[in-house]
Each structure stands twice: as structure tokens, then as C-alpha cells.
C-alpha atoms as a PDB file:
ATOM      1  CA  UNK A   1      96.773  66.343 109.246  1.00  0.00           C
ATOM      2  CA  UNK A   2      96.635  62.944 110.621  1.00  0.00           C
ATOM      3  CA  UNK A   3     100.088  60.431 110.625  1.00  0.00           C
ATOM      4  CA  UNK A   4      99.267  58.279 107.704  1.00  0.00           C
ATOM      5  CA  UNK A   5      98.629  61.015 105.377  1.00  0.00           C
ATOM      6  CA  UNK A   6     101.820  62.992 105.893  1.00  0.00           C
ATOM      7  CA  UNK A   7     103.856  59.484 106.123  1.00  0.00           C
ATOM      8  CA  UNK A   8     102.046  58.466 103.045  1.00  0.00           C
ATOM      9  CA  UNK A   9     102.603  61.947 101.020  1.00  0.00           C
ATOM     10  CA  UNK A  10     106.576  61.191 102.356  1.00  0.00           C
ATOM     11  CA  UNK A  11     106.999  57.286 101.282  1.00  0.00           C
ATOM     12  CA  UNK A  12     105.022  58.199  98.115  1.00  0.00           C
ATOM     13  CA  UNK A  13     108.144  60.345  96.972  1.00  0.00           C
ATOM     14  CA  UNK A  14     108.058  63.189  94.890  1.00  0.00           C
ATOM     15  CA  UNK A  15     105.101  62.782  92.295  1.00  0.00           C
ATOM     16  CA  UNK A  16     106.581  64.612  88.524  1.00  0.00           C
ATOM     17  CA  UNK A  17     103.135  63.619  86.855  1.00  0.00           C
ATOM     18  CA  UNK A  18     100.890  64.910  89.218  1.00  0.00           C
ATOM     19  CA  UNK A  19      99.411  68.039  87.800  1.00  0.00           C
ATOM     20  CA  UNK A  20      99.496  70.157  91.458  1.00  0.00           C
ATOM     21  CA  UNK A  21     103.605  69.110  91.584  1.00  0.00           C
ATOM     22  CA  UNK A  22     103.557  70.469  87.626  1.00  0.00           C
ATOM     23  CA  UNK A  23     101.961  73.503  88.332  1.00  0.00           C
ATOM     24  CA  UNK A  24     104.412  73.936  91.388  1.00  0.00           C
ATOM     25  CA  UNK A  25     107.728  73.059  89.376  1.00  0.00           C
ATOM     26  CA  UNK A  26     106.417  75.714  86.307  1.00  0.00           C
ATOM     27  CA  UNK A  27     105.486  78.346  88.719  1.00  0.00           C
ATOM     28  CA  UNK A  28     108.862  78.610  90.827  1.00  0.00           C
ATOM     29  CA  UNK A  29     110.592  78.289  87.269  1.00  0.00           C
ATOM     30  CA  UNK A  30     108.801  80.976  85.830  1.00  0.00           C
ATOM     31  CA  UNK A  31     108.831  83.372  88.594  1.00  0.00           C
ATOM     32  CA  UNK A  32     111.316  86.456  88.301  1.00  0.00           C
ATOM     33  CA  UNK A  33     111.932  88.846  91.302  1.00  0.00           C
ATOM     34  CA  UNK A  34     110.836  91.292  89.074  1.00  0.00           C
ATOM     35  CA  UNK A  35     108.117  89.861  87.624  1.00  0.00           C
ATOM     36  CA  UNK A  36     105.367  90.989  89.771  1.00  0.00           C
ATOM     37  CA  UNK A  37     104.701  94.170  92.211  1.00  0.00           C
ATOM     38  CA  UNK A  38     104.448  94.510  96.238  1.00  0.00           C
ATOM     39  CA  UNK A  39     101.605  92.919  97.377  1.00  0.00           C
ATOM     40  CA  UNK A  40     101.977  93.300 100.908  1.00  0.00           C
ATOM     41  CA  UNK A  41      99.956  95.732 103.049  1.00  0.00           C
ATOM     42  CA  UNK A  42      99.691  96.733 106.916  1.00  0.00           C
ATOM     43  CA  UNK A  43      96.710  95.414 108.580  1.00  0.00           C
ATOM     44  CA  UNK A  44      97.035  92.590 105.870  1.00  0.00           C
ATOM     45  CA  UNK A  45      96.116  88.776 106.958  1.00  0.00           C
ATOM     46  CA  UNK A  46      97.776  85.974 104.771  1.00  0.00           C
ATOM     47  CA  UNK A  47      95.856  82.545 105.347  1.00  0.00           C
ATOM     48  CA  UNK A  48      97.556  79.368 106.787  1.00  0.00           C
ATOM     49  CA  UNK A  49      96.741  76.216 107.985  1.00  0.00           C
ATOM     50  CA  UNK A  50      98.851  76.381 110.771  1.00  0.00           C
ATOM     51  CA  UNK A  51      98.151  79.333 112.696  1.00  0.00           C
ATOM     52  CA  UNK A  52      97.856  82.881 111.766  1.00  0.00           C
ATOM     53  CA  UNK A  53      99.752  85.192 110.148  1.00  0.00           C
ATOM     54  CA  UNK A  54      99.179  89.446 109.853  1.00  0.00           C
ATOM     55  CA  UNK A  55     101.495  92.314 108.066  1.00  0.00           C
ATOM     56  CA  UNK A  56     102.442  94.901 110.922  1.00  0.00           C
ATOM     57  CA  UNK A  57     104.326  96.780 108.466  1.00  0.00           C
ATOM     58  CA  UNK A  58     105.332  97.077 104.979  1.00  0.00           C
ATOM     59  CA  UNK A  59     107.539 100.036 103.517  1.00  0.00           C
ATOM     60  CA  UNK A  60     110.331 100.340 100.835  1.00  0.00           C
ATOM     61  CA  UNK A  61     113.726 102.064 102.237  1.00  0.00           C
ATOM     62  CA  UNK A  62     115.674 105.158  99.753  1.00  0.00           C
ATOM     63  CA  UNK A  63     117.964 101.573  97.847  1.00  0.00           C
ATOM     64  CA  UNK A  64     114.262 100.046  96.778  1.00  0.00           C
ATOM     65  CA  UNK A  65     114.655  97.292  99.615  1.00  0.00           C
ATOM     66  CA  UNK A  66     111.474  96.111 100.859  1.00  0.00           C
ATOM     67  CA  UNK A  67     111.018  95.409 104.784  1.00  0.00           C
ATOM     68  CA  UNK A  68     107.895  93.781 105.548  1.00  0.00           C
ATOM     69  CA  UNK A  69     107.204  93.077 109.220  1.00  0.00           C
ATOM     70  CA  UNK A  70     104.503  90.477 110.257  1.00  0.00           C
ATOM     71  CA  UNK A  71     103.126  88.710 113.757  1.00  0.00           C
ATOM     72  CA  UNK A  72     103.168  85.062 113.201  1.00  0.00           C
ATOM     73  CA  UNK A  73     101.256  82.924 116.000  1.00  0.00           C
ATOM     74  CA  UNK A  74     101.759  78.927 115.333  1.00  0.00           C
ATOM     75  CA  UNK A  75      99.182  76.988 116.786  1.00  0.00           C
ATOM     76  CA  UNK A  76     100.089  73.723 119.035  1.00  0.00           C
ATOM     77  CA  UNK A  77     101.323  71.349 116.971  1.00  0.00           C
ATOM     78  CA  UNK A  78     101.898  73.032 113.983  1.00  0.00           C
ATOM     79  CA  UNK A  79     104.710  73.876 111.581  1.00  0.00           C
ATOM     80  CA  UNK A  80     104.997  75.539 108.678  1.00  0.00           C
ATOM     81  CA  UNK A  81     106.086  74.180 104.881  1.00  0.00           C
ATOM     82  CA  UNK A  82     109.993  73.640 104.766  1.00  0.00           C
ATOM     83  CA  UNK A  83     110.586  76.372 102.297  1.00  0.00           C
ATOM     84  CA  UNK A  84     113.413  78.899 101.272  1.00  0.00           C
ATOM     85  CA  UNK A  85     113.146  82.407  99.293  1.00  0.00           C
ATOM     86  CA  UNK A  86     115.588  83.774  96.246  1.00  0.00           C
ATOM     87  CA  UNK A  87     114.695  87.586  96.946  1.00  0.00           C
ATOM     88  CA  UNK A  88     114.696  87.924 100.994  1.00  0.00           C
ATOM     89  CA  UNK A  89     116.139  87.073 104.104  1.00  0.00           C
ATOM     90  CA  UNK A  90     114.112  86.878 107.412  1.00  0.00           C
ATOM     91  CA  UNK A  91     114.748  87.759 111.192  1.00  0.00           C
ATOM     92  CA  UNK A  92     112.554  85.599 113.616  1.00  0.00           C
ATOM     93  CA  UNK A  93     112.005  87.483 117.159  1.00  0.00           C
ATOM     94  CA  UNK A  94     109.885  84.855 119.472  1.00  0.00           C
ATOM     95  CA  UNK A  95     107.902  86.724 121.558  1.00  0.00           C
ATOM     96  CA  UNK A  96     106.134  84.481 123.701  1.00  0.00           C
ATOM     97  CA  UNK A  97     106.450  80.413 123.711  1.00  0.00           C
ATOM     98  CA  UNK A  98     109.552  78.424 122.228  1.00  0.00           C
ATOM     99  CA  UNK A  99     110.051  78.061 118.503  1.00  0.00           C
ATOM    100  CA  UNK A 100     111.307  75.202 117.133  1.00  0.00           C
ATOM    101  CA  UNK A 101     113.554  76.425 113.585  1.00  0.00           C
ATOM    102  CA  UNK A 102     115.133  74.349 111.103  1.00  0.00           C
ATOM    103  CA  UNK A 103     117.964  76.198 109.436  1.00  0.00           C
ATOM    104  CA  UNK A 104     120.032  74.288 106.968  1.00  0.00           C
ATOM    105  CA  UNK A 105     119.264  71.023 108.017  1.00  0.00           C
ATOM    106  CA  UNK A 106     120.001  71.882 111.901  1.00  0.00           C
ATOM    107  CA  UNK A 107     117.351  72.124 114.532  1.00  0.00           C
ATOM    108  CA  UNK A 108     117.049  75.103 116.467  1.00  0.00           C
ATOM    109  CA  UNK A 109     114.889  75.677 119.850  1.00  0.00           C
ATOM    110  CA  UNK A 110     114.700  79.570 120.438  1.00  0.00           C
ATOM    111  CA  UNK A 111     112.776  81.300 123.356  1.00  0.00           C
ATOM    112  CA  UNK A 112     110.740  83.908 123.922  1.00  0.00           C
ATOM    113  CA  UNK A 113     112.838  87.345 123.922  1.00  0.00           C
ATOM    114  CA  UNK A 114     115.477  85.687 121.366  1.00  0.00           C
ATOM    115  CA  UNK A 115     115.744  85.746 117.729  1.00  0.00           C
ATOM    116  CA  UNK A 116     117.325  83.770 114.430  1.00  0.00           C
ATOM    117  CA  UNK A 117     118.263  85.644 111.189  1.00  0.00           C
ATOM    118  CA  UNK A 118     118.010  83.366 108.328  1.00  0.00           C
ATOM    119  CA  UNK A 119     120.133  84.134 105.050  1.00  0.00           C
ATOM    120  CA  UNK A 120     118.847  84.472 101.950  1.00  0.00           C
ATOM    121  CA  UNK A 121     118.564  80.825 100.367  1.00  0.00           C
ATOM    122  CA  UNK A 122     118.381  79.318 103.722  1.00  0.00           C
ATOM    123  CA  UNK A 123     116.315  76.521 103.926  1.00  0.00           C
ATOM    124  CA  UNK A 124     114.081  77.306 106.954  1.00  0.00           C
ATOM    125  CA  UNK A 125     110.809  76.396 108.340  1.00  0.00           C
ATOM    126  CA  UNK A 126     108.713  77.248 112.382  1.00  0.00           C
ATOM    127  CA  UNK A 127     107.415  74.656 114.259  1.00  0.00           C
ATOM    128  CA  UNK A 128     105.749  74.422 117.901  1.00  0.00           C
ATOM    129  CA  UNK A 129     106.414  71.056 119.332  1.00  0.00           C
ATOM    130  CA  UNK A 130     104.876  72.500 122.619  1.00  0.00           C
ATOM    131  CA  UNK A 131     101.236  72.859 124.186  1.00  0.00           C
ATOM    132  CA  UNK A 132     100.721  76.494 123.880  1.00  0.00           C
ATOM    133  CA  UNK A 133     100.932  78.909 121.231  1.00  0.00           C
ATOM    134  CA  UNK A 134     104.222  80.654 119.829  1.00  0.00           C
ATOM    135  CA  UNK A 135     104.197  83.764 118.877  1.00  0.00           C
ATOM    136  CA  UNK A 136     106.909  85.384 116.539  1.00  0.00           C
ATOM    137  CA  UNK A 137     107.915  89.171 114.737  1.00  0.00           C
ATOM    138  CA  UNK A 138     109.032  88.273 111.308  1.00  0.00           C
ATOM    139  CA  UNK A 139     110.753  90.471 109.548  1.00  0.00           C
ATOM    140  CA  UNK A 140     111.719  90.208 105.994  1.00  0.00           C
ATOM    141  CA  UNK A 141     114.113  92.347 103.804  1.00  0.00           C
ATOM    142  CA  UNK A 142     114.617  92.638 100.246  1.00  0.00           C
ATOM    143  CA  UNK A 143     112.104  91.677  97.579  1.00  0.00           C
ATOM    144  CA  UNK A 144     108.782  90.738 100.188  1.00  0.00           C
ATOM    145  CA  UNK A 145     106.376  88.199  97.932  1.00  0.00           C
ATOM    146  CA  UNK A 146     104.505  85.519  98.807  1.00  0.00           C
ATOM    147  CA  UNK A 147     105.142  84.061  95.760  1.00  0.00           C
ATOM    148  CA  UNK A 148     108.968  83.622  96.445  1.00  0.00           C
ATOM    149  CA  UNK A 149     108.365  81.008  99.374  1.00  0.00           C
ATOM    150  CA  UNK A 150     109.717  77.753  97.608  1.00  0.00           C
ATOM    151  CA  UNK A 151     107.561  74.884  99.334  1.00  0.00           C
ATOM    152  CA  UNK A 152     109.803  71.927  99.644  1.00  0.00           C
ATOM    153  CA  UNK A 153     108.023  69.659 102.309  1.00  0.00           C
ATOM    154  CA  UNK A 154     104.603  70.513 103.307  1.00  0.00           C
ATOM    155  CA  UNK A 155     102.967  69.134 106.982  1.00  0.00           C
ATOM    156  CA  UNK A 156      99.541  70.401 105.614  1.00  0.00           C
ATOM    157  CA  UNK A 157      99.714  68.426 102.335  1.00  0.00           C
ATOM    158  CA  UNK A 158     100.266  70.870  99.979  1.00  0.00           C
ATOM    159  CA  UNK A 159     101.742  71.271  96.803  1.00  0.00           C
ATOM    160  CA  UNK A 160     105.365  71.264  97.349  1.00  0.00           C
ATOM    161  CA  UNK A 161     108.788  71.877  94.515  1.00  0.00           C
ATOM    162  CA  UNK A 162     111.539  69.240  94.398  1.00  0.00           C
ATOM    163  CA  UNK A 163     114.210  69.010  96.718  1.00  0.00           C
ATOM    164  CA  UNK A 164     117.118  69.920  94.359  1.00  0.00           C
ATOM    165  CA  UNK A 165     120.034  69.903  97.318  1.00  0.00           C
ATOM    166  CA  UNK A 166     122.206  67.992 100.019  1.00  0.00           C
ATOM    167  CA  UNK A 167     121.299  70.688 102.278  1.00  0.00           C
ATOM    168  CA  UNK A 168     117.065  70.518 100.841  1.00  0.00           C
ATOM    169  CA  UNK A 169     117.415  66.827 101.669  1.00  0.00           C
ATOM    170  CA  UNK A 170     118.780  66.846 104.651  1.00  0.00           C
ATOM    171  CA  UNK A 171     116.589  69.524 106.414  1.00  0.00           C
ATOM    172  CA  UNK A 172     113.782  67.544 105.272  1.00  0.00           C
ATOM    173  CA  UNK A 173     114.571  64.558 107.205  1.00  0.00           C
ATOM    174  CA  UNK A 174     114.699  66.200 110.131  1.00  0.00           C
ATOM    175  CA  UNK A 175     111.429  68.099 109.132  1.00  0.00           C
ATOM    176  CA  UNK A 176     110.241  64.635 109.197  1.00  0.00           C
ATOM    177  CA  UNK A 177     111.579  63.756 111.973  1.00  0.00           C
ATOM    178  CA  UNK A 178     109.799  66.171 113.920  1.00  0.00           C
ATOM    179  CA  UNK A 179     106.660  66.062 111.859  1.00  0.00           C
ATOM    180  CA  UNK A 180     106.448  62.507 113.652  1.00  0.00           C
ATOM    181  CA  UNK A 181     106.868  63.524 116.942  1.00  0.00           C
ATOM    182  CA  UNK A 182     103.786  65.887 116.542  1.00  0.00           C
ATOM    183  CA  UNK A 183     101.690  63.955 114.417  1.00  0.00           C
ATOM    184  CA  UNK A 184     101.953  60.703 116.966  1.00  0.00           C
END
């Protein structure tokens, strides 16, 4: 995405009419952690704008608790949508590179052979401020859905739910922040 159009999508503010932001507020209101099934899969490979993204692993232990593990590679220059989850929390283990991480509005810069755990609820997103590619084990516990990542701020433009928190607000700035430094 080029500067203007993120910096434009961020001065423009938070649209409430537009029917994409709508869509986004009803769908994140409606959703239930037990509204839908698993949907994840080994071998599986989830699209992204910003690198890519494959399931290693998916299984259910004896409680019902879902662990899905997945290889994440972020491209140059890319980060993911500031997001958080109701249903799971995640472990990041960076395997090769150095991974930027927000985490509740603080910046983290982990290297290869390290790891973050992120809460459930934490506000969270990957970025690679570097020149070559990051690669990173996710792994996720609980209830596993794509459709529990809350978008907050999106580098790749897309739709994106409110920021409804001090902590929401002030992990975006610095998501902004950074977004600058890669974007200039």
C-alpha cells in the first residue's frame, strides 16, 4: 500500500456509514464462539496480503481445546492488521529473521529462536521492519477461527472494527507509527 493511502484511511477516522465498516461492526457483534465449527485443516493455506500463512497442525485435546499450529512468513515490509481474538491466545516462535510485535500498545523486537505468548484479548499484531523475510510458528489454543480475529487497524486497507479501548488506541498509534517508517 502506498503512504497516502494508509495516512489517508488514518486522518479519515473511523467511517460508521460506510457499508464495509457496517458489515464489520455487525459481523464481530453477531459472532458467538459457538456459533460456527472448526474450519481449520493441516496442509491448509489462509490468504494474506502480507506474506503467507499455512496450518501445520490442527487437533482438539480430551477438554475440547483447539490447538492449531501454523508457519507464518511476513514479507519485507509487511505487517499484519492490529487485531485481538475473544476465544484464543497465541504463542509466536520466530524462526528465522526479527519480528517486530505490538502487544498492548508496547513494541516488541523478538529474534529468531525466541518467542512471545500473547493473552487472550491482547491486542497484538507482526510486523517486519527489516529487508528479509521473517518467519514465525504460531500456535493458537482454545477456540481456532478465523472469524474471531477482530481487525482494528489494517496496513492493507481493509475493513477494520472500532477501536473501543485506551489500550486499542494506544497500540494503534504506535501501529502507525511504524506503518510510517515502512511505508516511507
Amino acid at each position: 500500500m502506498k503512504n497516502k493511502d494508509f495516512n489517508q484511511l488514518w486522518n479519515d477516522g473511523y467511517n460508521f456509514n460506510n457499508l464495509e465498516s457496517i458489515g464489520v461492526i455487525e459481523a464481530v457483534e453477531a459472532y458467538t464462539l459457538d456459533s460456527d465449527t472448526a474450519e481449520y485443516f493441516a496442509g491448509q493455506k489462509v490468504g494474506s496480503p502480507w506474506g503467507t500463512n499455512q496450518v501445520l497442525e490442527y487437533s482438539q485435546d480430551d477438554s475440547g481445546q483447539e490447538i492449531c499450529k501454523k508457519e507464518l512468513t511476513v514479507l519485507p515490509g509487511n505487517m499484519l492488521s492490529l487485531q485481538r481474538h475473544r476465544g484464543r491466545a497465541e504463542l509466536w516462535e520466530v524462526k528465522s529473521g526479527i519480528l517486530t510485535v505490538i502487544a498492548d500498545g508496547k513494541r516488541h523486537d523478538i529474534t529468531a529462536g525466541n518467542d512471545i505468548e500473547l493473552p487472550k484479548g491482547c491486542v497484538h499484531c507482526m510486523i517486519n521492519v527489516n529487508d528479509e523475510p521473517v518467519t514465525v510458528i504460531e500456535t493458537q489454543t482454545g477456540i481456532c477461527r478465523e472469524k474471531d480475529n477482530i481487525r482494528l487497524v489494517d496496513f492493507s486497507g481493509r475493513p477494520t472494527y472500532p477501536l473501543t479501548s485506551e489500550v486499542e488506541y494506544e497500540s494503534a498509534k504506535l501501529y502507525r507509527e511504524i506503518a510510517s517508517t515502512i511505508v516511507k
